[in-house]
PDB file of N, CA and C in Angstrom:
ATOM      1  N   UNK A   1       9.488  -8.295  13.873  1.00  0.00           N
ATOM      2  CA  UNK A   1       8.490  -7.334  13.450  1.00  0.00           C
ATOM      3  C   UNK A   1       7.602  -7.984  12.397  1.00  0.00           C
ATOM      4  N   UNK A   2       6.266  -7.863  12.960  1.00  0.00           N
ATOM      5  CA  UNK A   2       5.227  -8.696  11.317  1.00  0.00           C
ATOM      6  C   UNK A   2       4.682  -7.589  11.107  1.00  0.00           C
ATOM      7  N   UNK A   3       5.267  -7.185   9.342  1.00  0.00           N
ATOM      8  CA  UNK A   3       5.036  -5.752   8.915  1.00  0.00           C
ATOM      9  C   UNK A   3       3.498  -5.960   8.689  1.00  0.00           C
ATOM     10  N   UNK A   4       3.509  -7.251   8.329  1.00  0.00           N
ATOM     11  CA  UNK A   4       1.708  -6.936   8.115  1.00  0.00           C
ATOM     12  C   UNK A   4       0.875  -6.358   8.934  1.00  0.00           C
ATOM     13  N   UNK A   5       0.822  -6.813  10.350  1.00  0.00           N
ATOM     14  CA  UNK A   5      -0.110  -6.258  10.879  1.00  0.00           C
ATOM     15  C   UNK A   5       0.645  -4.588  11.334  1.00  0.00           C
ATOM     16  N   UNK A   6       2.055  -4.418  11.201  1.00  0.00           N
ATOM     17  CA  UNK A   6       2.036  -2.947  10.899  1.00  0.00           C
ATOM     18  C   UNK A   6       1.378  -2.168   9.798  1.00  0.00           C
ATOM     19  N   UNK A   7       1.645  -2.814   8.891  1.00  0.00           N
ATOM     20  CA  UNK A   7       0.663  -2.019   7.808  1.00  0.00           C
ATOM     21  C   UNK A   7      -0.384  -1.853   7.913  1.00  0.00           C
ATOM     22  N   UNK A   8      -1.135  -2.791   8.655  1.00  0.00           N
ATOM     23  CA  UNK A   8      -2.387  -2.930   8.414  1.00  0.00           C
ATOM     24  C   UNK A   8      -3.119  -2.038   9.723  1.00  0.00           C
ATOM     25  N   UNK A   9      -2.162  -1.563  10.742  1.00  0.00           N
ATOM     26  CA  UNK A   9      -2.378  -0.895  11.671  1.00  0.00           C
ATOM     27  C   UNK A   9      -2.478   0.708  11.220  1.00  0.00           C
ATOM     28  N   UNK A  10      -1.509   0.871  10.255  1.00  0.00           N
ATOM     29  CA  UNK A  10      -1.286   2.230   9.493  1.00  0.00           C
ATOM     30  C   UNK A  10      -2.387   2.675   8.579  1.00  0.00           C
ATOM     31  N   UNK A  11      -2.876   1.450   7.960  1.00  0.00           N
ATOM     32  CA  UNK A  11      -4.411   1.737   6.723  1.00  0.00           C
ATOM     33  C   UNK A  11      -5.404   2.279   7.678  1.00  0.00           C
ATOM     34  N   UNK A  12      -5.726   1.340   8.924  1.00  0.00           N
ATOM     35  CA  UNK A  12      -7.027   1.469   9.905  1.00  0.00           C
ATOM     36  C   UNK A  12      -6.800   2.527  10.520  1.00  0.00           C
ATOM     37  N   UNK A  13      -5.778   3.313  10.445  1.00  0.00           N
ATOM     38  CA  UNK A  13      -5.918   4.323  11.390  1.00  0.00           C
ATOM     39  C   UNK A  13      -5.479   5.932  10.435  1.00  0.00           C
ATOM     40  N   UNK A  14      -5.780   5.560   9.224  1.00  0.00           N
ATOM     41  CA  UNK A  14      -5.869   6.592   7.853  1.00  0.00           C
ATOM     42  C   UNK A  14      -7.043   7.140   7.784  1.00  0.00           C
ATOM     43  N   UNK A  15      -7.226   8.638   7.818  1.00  0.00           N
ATOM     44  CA  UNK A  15      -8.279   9.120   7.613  1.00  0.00           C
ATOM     45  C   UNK A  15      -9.157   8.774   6.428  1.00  0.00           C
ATOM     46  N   UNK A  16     -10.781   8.642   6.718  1.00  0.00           N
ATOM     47  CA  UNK A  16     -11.638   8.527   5.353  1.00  0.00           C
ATOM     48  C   UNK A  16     -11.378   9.745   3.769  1.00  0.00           C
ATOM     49  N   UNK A  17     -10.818   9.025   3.196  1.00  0.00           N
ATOM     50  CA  UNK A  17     -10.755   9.903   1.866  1.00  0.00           C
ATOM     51  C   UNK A  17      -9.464  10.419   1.877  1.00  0.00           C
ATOM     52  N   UNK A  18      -8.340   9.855   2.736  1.00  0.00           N
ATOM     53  CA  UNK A  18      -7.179  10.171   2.678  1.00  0.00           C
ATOM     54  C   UNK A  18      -6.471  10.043   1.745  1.00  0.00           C
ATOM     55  N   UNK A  19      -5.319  10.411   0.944  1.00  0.00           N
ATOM     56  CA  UNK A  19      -4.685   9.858  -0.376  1.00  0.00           C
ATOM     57  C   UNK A  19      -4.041   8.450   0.439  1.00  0.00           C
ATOM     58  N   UNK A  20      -3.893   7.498  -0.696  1.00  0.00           N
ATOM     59  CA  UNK A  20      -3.098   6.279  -0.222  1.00  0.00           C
ATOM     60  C   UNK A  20      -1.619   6.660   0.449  1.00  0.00           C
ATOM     61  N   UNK A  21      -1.804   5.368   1.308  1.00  0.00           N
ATOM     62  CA  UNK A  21      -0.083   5.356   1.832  1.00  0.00           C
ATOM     63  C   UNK A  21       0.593   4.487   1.205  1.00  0.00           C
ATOM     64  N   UNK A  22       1.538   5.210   0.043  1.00  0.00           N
ATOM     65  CA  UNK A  22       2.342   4.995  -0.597  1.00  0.00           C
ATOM     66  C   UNK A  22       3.486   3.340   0.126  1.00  0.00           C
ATOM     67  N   UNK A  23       4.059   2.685  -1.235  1.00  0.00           N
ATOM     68  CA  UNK A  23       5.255   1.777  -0.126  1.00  0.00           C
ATOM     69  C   UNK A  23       6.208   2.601   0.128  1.00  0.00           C
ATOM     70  N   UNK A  24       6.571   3.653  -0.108  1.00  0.00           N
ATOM     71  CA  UNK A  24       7.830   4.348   0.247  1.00  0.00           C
ATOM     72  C   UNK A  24       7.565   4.881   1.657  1.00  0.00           C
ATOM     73  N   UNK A  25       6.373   5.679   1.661  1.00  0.00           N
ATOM     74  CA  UNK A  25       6.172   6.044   2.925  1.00  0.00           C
ATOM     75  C   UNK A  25       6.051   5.024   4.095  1.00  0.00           C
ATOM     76  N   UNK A  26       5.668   3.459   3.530  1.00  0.00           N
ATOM     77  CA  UNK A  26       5.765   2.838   4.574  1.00  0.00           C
ATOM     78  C   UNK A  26       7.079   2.470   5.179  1.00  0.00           C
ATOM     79  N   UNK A  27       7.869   1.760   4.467  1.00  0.00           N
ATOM     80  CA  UNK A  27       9.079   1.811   4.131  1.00  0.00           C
ATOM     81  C   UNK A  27       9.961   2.724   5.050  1.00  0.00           C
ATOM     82  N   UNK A  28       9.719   3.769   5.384  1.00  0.00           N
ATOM     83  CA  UNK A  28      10.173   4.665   5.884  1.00  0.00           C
ATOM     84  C   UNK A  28      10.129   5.181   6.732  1.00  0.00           C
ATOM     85  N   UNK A  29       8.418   5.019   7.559  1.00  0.00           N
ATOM     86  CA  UNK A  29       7.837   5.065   8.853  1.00  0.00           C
ATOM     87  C   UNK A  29       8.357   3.608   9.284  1.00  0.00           C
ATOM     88  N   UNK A  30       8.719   2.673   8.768  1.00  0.00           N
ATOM     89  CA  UNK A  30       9.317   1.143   9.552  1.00  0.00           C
ATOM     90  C   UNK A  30      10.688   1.320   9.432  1.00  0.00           C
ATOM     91  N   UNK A  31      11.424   2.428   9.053  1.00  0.00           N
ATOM     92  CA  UNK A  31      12.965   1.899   9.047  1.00  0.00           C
ATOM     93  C   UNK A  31      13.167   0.210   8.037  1.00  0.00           C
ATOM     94  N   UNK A  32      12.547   0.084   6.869  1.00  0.00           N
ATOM     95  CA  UNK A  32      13.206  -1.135   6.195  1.00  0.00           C
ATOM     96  C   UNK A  32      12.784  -0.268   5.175  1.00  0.00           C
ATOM     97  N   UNK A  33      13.422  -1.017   3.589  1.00  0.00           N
ATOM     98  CA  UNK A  33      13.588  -0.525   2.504  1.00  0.00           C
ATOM     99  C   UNK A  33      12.271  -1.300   2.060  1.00  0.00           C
ATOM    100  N   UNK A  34      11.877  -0.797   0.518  1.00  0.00           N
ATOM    101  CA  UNK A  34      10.929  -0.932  -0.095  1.00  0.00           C
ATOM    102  C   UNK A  34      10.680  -2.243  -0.557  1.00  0.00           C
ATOM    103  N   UNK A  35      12.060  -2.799  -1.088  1.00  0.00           N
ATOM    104  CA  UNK A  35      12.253  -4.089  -1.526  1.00  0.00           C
ATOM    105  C   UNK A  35      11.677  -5.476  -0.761  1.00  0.00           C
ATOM    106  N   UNK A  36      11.787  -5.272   0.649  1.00  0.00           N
ATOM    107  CA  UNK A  36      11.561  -5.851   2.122  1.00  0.00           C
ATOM    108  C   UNK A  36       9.948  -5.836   2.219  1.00  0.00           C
ATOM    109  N   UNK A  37       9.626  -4.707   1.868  1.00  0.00           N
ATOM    110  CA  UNK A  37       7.769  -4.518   2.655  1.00  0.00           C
ATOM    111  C   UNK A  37       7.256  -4.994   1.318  1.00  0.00           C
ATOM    112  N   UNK A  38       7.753  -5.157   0.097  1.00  0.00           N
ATOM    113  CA  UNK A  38       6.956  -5.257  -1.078  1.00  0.00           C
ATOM    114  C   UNK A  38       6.111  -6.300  -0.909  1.00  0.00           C
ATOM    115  N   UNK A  39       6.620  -7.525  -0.539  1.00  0.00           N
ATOM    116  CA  UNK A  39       5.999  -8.865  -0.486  1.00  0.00           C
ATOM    117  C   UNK A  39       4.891  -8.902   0.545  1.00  0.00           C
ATOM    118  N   UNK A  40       5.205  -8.345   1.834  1.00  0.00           N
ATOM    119  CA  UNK A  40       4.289  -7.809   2.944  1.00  0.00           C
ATOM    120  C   UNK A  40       2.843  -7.351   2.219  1.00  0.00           C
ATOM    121  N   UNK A  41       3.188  -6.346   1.207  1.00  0.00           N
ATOM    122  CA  UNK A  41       1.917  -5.455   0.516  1.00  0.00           C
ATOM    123  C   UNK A  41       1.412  -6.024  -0.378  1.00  0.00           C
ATOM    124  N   UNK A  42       2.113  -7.148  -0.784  1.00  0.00           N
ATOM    125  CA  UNK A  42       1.367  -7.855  -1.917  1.00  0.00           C
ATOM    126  C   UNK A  42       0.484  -8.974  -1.385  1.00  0.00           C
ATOM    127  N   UNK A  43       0.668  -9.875  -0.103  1.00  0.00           N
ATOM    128  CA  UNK A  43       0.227 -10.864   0.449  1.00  0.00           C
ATOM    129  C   UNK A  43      -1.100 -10.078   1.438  1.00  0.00           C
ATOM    130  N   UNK A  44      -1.093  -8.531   1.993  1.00  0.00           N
ATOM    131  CA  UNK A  44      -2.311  -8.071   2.203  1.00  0.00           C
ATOM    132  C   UNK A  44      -3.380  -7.624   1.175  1.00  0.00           C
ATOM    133  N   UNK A  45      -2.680  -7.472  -0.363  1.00  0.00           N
ATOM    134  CA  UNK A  45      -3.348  -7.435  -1.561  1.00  0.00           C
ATOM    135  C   UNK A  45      -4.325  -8.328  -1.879  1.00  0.00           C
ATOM    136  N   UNK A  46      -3.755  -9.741  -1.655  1.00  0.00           N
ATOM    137  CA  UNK A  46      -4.197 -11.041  -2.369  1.00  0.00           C
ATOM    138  C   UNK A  46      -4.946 -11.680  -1.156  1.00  0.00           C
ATOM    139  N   UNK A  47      -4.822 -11.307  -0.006  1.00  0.00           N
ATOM    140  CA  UNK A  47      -5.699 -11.618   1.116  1.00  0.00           C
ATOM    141  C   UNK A  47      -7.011 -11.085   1.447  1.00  0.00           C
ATOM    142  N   UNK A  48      -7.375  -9.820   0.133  1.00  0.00           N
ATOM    143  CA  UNK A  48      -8.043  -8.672   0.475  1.00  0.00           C
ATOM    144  C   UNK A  48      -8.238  -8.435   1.839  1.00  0.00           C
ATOM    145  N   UNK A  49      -6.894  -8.248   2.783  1.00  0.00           N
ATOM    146  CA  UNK A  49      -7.123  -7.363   3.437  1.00  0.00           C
ATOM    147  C   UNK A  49      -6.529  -6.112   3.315  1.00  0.00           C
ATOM    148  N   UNK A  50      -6.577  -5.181   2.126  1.00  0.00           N
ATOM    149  CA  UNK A  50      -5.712  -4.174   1.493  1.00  0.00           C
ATOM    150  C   UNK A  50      -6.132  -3.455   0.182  1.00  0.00           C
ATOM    151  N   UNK A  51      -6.220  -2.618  -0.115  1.00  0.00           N
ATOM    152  CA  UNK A  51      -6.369  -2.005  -1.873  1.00  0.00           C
ATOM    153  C   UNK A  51      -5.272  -1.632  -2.357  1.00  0.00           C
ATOM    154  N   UNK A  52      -5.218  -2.759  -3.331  1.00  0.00           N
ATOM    155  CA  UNK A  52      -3.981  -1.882  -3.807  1.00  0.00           C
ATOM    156  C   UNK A  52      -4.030  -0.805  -5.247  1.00  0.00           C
ATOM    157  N   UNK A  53      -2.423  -0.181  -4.927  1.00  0.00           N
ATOM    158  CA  UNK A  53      -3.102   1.188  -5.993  1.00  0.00           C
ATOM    159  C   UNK A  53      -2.060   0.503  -6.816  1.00  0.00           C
ATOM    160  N   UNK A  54      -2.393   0.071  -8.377  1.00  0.00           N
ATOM    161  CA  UNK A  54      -1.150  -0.430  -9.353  1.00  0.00           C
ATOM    162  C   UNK A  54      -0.926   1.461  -9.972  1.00  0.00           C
ATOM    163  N   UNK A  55       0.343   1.534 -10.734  1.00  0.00           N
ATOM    164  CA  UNK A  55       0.660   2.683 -11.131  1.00  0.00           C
ATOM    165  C   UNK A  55       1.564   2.158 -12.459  1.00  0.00           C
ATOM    166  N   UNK A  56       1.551   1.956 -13.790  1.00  0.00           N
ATOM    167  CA  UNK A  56       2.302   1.788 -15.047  1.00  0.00           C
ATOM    168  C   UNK A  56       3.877   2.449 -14.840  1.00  0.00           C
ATOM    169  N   UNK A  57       4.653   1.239 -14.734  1.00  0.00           N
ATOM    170  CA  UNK A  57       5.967   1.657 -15.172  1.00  0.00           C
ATOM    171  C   UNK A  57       6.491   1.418 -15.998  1.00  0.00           C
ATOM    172  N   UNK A  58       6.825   2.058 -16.949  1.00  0.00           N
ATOM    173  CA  UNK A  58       7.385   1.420 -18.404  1.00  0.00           C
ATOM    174  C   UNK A  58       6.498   0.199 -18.945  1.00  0.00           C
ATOM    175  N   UNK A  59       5.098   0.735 -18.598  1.00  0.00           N
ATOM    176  CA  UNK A  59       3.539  -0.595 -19.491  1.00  0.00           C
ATOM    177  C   UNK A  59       3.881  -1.700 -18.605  1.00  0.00           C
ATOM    178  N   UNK A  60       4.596  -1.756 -17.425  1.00  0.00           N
ATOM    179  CA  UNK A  60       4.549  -2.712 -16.453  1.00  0.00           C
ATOM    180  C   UNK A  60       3.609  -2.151 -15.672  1.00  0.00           C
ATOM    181  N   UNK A  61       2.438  -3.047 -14.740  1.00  0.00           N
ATOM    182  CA  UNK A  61       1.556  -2.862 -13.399  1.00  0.00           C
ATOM    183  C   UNK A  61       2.402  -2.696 -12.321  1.00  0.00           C
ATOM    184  N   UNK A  62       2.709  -2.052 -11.489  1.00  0.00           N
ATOM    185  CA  UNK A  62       3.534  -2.179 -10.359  1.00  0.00           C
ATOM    186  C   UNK A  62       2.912  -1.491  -9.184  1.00  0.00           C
ATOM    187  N   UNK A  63       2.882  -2.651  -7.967  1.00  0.00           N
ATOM    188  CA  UNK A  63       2.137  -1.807  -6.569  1.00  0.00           C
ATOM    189  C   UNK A  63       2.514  -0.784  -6.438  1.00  0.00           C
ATOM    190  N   UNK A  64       1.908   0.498  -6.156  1.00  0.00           N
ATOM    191  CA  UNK A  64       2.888   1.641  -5.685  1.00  0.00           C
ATOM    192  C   UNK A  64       2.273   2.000  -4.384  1.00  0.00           C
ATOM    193  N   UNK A  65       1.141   1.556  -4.042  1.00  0.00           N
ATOM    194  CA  UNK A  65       0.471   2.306  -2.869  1.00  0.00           C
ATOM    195  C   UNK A  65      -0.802   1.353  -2.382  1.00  0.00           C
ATOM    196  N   UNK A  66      -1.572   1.614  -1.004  1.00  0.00           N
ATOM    197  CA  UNK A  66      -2.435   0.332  -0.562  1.00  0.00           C
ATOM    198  C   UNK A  66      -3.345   1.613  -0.536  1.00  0.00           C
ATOM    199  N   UNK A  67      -4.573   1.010   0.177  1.00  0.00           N
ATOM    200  CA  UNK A  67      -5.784   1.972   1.146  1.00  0.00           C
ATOM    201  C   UNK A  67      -6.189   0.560   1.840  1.00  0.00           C
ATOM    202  N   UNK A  68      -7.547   1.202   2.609  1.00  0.00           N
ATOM    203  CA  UNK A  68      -8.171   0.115   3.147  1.00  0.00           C
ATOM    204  C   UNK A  68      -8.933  -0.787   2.044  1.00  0.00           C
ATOM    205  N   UNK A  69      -8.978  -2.061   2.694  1.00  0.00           N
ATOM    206  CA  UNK A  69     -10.132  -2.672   2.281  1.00  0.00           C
ATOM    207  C   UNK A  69     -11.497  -1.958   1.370  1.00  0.00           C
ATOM    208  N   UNK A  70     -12.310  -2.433   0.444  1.00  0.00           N
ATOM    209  CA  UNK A  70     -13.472  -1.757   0.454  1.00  0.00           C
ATOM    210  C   UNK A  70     -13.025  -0.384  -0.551  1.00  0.00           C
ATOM    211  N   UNK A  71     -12.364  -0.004  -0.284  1.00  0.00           N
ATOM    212  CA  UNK A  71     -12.224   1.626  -1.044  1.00  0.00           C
ATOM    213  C   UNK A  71     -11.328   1.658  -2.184  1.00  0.00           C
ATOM    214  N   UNK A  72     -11.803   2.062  -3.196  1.00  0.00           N
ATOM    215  CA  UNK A  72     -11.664   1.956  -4.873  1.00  0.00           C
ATOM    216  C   UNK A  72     -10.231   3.075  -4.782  1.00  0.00           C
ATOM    217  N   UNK A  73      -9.846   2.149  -5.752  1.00  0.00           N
ATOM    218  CA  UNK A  73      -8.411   2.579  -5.714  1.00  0.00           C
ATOM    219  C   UNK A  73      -8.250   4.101  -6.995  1.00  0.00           C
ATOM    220  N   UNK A  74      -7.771   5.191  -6.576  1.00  0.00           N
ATOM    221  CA  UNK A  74      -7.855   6.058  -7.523  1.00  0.00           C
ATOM    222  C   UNK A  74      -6.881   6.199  -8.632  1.00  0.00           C
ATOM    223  N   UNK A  75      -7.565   6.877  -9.616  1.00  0.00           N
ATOM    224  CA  UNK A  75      -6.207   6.797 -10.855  1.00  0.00           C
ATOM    225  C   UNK A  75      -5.183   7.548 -10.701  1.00  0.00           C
ATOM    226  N   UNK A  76      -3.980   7.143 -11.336  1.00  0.00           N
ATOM    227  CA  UNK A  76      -2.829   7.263 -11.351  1.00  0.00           C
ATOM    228  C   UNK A  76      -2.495   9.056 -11.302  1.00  0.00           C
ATOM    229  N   UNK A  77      -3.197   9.849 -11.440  1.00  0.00           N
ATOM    230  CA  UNK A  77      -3.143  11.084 -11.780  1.00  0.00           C
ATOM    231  C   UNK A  77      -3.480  11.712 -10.168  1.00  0.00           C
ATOM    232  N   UNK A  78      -4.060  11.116  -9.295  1.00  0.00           N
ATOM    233  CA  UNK A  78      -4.271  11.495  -8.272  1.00  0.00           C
ATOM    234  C   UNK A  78      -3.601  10.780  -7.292  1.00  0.00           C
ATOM    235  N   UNK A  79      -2.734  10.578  -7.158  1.00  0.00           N
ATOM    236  CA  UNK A  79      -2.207  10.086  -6.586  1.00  0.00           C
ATOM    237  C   UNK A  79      -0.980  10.648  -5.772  1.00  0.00           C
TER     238      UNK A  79
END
């Protein structure tokens, strides 16, 4: 399974103005744990083919969620 282009099948086919798809939810629509897809979501991050949403954990940055390409990632409160 190359989660990437699963993921990346899941962003493109997200409605415009949809809330992000969370890693848990991905995670979960693939049957693998979070720990597993993290690296997946970070390498479509740094490829920009992905937005990622960071969210503060304990004043740490941590991915919590993607969108597509192109679309500004919203603050933490909307999420």
């Amino acid at each position: 399974m190359n989660l990437d282009n699963h993921i990346l099948q899941v962003l493109n086919t997200a409605a415009a103005g949809a809330r992000p798809v969370t890693i848990g939810d991905l995670a979960r629509q693939f049957g693998v744990s979070a720990a597993l897809l993290l690296p997946a979501a970070r390498r479509l991050v740094d490829s920009g083919q992905a937005t990622g949403v960071m969210v503060d954990v304990h004043g740490v940055p941590t991915l919590r969620a993607l969108l597509r390409p192109g679309v500004s990632a919203p603050t933490a409160d909307t999420i």
